[in-house]
Protein backbone atom coordinates (compact mmCIF):
# COMPACT_ATOMS: atom_id res chain seq x y z
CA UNK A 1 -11.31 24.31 0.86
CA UNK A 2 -7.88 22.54 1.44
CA UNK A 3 -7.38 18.87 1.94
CA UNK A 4 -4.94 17.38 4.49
CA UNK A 5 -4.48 13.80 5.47
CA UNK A 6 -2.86 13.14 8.98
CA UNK A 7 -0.88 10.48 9.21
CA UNK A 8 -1.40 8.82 13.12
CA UNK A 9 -0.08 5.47 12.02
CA UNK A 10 1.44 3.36 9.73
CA UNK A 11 2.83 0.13 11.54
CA UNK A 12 1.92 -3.22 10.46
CA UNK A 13 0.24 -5.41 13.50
CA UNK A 14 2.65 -4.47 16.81
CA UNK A 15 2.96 -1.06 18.15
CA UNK A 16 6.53 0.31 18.57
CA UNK A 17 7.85 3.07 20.68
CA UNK A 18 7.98 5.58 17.28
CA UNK A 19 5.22 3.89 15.23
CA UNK A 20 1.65 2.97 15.90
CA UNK A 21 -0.65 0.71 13.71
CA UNK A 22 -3.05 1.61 10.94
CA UNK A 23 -4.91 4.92 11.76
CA UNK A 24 -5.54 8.36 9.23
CA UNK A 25 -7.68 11.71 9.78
CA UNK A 26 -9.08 13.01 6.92
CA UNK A 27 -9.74 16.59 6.44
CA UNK A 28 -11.68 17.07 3.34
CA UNK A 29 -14.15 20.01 2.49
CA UNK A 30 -14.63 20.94 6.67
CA UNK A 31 -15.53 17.04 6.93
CA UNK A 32 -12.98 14.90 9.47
CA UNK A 33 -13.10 11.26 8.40
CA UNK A 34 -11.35 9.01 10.87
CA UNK A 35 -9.76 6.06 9.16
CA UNK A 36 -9.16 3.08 10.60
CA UNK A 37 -8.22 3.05 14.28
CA UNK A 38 -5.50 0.52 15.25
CA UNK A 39 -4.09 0.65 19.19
CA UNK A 40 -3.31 4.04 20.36
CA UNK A 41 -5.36 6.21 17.89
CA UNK A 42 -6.85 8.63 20.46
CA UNK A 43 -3.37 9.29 21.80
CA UNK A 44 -2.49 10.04 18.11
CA UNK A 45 -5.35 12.64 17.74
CA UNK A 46 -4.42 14.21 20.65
CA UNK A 47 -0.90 14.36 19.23
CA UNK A 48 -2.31 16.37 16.00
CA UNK A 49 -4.57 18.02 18.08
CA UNK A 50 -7.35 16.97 16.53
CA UNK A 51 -10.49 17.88 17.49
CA UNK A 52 -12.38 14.75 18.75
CA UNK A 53 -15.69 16.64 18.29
CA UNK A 54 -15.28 16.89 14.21
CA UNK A 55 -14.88 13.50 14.19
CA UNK A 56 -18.71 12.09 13.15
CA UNK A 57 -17.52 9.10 10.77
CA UNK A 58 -15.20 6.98 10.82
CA UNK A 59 -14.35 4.39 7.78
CA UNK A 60 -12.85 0.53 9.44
CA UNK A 61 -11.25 -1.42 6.26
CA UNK A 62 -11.56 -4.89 8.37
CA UNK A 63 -11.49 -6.87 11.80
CA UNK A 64 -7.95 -7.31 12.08
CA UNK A 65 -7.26 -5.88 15.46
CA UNK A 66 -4.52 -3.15 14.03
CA UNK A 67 -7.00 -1.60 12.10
CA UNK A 68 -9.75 -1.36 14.85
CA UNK A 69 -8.67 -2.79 18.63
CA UNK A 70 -8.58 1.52 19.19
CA UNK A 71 -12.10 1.94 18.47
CA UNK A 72 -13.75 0.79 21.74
CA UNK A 73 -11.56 3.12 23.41
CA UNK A 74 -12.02 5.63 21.14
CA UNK A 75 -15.80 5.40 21.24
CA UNK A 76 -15.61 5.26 24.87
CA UNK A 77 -13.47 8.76 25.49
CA UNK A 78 -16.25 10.26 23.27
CA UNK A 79 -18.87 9.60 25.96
CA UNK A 80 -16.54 11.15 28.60
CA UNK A 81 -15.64 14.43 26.61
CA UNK A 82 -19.92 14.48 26.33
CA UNK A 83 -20.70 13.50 23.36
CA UNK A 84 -24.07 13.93 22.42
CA UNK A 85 -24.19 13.75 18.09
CA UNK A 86 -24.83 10.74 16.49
CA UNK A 87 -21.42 8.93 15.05
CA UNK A 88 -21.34 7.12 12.22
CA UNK A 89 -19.17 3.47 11.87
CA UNK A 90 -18.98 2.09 8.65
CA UNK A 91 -17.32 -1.56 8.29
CA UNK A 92 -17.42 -5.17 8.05
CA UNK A 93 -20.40 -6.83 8.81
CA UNK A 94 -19.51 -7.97 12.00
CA UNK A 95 -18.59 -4.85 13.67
CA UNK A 96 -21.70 -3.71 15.32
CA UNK A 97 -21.46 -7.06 17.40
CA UNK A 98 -17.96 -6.95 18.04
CA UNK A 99 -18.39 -3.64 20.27
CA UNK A 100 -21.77 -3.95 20.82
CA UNK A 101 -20.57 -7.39 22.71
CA UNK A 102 -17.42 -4.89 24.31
CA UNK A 103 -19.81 -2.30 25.48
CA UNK A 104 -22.31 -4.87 27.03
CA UNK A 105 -19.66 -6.35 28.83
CA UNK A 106 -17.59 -3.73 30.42
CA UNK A 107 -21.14 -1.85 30.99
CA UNK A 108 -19.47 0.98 28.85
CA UNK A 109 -23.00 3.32 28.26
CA UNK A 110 -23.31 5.95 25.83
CA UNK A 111 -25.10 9.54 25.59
CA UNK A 112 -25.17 9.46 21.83
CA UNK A 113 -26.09 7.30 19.33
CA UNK A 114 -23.29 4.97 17.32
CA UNK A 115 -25.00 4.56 13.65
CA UNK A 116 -23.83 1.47 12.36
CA UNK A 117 -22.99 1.28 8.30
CA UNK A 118 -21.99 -2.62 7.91
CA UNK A 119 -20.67 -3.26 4.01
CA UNK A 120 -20.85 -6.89 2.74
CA UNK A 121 -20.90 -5.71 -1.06
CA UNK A 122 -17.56 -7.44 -3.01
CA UNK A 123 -18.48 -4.79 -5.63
CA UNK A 124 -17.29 -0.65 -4.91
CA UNK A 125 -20.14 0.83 -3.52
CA UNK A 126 -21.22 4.83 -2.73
CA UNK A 127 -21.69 4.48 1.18
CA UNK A 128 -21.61 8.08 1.74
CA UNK A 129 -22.51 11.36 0.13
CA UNK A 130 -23.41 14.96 0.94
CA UNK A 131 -23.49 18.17 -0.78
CA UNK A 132 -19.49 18.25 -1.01
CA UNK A 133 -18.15 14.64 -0.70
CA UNK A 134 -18.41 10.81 -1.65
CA UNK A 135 -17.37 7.95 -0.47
CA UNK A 136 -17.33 4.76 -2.51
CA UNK A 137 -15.63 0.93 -1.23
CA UNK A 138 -12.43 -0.45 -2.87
CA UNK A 139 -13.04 -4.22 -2.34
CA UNK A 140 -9.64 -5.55 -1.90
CA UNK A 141 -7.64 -9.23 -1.97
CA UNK A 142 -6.96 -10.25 1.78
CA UNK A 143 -7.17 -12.99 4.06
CA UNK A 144 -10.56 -11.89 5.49
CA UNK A 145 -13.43 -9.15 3.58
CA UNK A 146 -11.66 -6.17 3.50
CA UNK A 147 -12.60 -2.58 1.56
CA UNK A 148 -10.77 0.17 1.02
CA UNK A 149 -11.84 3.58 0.75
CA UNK A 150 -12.55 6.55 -2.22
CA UNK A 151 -13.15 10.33 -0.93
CA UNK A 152 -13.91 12.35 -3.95
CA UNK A 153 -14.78 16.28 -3.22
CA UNK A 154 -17.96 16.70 -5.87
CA UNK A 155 -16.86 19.42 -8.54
CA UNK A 156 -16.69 22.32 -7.24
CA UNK A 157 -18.50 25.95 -8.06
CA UNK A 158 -17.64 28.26 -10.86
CA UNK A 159 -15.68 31.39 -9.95
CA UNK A 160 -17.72 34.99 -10.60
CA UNK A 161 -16.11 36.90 -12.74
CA UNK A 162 -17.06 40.36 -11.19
CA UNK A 163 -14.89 42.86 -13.46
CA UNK A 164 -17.52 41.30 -16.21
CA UNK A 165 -20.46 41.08 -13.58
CA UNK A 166 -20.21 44.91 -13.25
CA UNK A 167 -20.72 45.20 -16.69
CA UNK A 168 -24.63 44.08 -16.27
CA UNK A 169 -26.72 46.35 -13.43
CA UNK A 170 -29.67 43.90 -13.91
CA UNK A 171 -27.26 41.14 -12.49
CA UNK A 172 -27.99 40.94 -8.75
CA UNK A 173 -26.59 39.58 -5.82
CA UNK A 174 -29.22 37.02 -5.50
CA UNK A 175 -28.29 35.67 -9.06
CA UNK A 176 -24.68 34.87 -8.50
CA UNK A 177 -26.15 30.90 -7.57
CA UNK A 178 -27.02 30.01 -10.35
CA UNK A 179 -23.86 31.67 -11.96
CA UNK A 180 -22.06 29.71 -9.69
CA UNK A 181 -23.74 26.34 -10.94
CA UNK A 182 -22.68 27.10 -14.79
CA UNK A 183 -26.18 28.87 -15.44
CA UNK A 184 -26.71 31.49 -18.18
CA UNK A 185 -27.97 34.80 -17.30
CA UNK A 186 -30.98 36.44 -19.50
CA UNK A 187 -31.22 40.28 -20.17
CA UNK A 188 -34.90 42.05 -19.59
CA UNK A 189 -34.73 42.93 -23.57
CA UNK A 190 -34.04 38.53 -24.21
CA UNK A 191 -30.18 38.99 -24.61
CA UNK A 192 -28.73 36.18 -23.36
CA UNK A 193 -25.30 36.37 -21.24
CA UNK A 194 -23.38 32.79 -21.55
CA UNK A 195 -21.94 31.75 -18.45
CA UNK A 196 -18.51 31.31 -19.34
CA UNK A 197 -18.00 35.15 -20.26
CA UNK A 198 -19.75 35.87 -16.64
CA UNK A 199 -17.67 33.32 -14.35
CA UNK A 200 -14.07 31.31 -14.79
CA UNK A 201 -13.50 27.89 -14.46
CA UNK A 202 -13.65 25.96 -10.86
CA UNK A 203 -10.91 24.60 -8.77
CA UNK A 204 -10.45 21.31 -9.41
CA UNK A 205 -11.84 18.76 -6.84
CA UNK A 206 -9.49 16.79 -5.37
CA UNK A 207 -9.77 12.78 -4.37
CA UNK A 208 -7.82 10.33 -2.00
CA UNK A 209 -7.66 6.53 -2.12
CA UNK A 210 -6.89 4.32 1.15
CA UNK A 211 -6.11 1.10 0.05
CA UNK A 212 -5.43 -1.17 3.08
CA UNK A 213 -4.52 -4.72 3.68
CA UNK A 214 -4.75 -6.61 0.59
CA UNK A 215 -2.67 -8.70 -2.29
CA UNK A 216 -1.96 -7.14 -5.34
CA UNK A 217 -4.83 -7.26 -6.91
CA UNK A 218 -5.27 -4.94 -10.93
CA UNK A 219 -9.08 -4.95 -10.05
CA UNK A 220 -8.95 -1.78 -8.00
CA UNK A 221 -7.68 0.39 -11.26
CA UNK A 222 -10.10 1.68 -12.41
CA UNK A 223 -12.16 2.62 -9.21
CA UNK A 224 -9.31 4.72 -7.58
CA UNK A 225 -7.94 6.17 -11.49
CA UNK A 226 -6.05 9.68 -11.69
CA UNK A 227 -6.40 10.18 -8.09
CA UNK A 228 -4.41 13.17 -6.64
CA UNK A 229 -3.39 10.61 -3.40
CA UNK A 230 -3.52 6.97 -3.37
CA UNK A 231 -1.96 5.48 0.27
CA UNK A 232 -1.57 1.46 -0.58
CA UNK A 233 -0.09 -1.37 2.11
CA UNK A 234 3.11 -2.26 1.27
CA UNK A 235 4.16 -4.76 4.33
CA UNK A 236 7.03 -6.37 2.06
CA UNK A 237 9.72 -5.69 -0.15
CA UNK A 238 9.63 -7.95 -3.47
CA UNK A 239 11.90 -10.93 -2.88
CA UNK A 240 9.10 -12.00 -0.38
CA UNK A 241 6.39 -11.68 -2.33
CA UNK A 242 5.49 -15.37 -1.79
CA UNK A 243 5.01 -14.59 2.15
CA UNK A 244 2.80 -11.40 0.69
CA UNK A 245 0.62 -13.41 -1.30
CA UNK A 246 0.14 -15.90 1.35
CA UNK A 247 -0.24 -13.45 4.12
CA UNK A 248 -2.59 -11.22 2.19
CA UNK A 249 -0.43 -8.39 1.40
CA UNK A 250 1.42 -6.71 -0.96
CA UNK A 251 4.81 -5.36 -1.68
CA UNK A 252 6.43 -2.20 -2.40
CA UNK A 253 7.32 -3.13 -5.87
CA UNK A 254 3.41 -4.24 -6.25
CA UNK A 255 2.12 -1.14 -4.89
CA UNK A 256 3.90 1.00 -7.50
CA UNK A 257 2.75 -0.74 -10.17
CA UNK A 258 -0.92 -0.07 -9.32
CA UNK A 259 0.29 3.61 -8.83
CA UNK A 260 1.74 3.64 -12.49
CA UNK A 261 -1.28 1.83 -14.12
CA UNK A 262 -3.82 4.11 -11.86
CA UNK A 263 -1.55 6.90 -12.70
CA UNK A 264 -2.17 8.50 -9.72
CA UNK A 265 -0.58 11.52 -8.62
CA UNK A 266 1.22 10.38 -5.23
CA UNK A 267 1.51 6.86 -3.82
CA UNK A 268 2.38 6.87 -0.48
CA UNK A 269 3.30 3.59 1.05
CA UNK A 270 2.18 1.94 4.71
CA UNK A 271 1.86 -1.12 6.54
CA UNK A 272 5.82 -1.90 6.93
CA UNK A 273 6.46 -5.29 8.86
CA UNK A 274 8.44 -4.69 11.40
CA UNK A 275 11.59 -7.33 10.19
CA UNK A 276 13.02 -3.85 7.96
CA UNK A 277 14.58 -1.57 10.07
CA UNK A 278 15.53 0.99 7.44
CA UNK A 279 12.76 2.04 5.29
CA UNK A 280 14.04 3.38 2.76
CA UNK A 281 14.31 0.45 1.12
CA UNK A 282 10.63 0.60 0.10
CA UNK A 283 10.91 3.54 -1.43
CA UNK A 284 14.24 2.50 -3.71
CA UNK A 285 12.05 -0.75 -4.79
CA UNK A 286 8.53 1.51 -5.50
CA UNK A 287 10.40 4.51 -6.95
CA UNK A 288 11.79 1.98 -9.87
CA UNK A 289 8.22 1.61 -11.34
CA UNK A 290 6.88 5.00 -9.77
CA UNK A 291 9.22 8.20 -9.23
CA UNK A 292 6.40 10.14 -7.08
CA UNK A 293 6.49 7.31 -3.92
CA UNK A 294 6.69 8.68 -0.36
CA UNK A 295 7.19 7.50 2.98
CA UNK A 296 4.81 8.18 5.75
CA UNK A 297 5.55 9.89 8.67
CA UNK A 298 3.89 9.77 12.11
CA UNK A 299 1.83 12.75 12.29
CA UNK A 300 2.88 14.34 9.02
CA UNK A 301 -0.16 16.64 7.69
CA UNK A 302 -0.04 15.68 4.01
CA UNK A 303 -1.67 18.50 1.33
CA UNK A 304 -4.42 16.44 -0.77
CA UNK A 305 -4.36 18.67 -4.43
């Protein structure tokens, strides 16, 4: 199965007219994972015609209101387009209240039930798993608790290897499981067939890091290592990297270097304050400590492999 992630926004804190705040779609083995949901994100999905129906969790990094102020809304359109399966909102301790407390007062009511997933943990944590995919916290540096996020497709099957399958009448269709899971096959007369002369190697799985608002901050390394994608914040460029540490952030130069000692595959940067009008500058400062840095772009469907 391919992986894509969909850029709906990048901004840092205020909307513009050509860029909206934090906000990603996921599209990893058939699953959709919304993350975070700054202002506008429903507009967004319907910009990448996404289908709001697919959309069963959804991952919030922290309170700051461009990273969830879309939610409510969000939430709220799902009850209109009749909604009826569960969803799933994992975040902050803190979150159920907040739209709990918005839903209560603006009598918003729901046909389906919002499961609530509220992380307090300062240590990575597996908050999600199925028969294909993982999800484990990034704890990250910023001014309030804050996680990033770890998607990691589980390894996948072993391909048949049917010109050598053919070979072996006694092999049946109802066998090729357990091929599939690396298993030998045994002959009626005891001979036994090793798997890796009756199937080839998997695909590789593939994995994608978010790593939201935070300072620079080497403890993440070795939770989101040899990633295919890592996205990290990078609100500043380096010669205000005392306004970064003070505001909680990073900066482009800062970002690369967690790319380089992660050594991911791509770093793509986010979270621009709005004082740089030309962007590009981030990627000059990143691409000195890490060549393979690219810069988002609204609604760009981004290959995960």
């Amino acid at each position: 199965m391919s992986t894509y992630l969909t850029i709906l926004g990048y901004n840092s804190a205020i909307p513009t007219v050509n860029s909206s705040p934090t906000a990603q779609l996921l599209e990893m083995e058939e699953r959709h994972f919304l993350i975070d949901c700054g202002e506008g994100t429903q507009v967004q999905l319907r910009k990448a015609k996404a289908k709001f129906s697919k959309i069963n969790h959804i991952f919030i990094s922290h309170l700051h209101g461009d990273h969830c102020f879309g939610l409510p809304g969000l939430i709220a359109s799902f009850r209109l387009l009749g909604r009826e399966t569960p969803l799933h909102v994992y975040g902050p301790k803190g979150i159920k209240e907040m739209l709990e407390t918005i839903f209560r007062i603006t009598e918003t009511h729901r046909g389906f039930e919002v499961v609530y997933h509220e992380l307090e943990s300062k240590n990575s944590e597996k908050i999600f798993e199925d028969k294909r995919v993982e999800v484990f916290t990034i704890p990250l540096n910023h001014r309030i608790y804050c996680n990033g996020y770890l998607f990691r497709e589980k390894p996948n099957e072993r391909h048949l290897n049917m010109a050598e399958i053919s070979k072996y009448p006694e092999i049946e269709t109802c066998d090729y499981h357990n091929l599939k899971l690396g298993k030998d096959f045994v002959l009626s007369d005891g001979y036994v067939l090793k798997n890796e002369i009756l199937t080839t190697d998997p695909s590789a799985s593939v994995s994608y890091a978010f790593c939201s608002d935070t300072r620079y901050d080497e403890r993440i390394i070795p939770i989101i290592k040899n990633v295919d994608v890592l996205y990290h914040e990078a609100t500043f460029l380096h010669d205000l990297k005392e306004m970064a540490d003070y505001t909680g952030h990073t900066t482009a130069l800062e970002a690369a270097r967690i790319a380089r000692k992660a050594n991911v595959g791509k770093l793509i940067l986010g979270h621009f304050s709005n004082r740089y009008p030309n962007l590009s500058d981030f990627i000059r400062e990143a691409g000195e400590i890490f060549q393979n840095t690219v810069l988002p772009q609204q609604l760009q469907s981004i290959p995960i492999d």
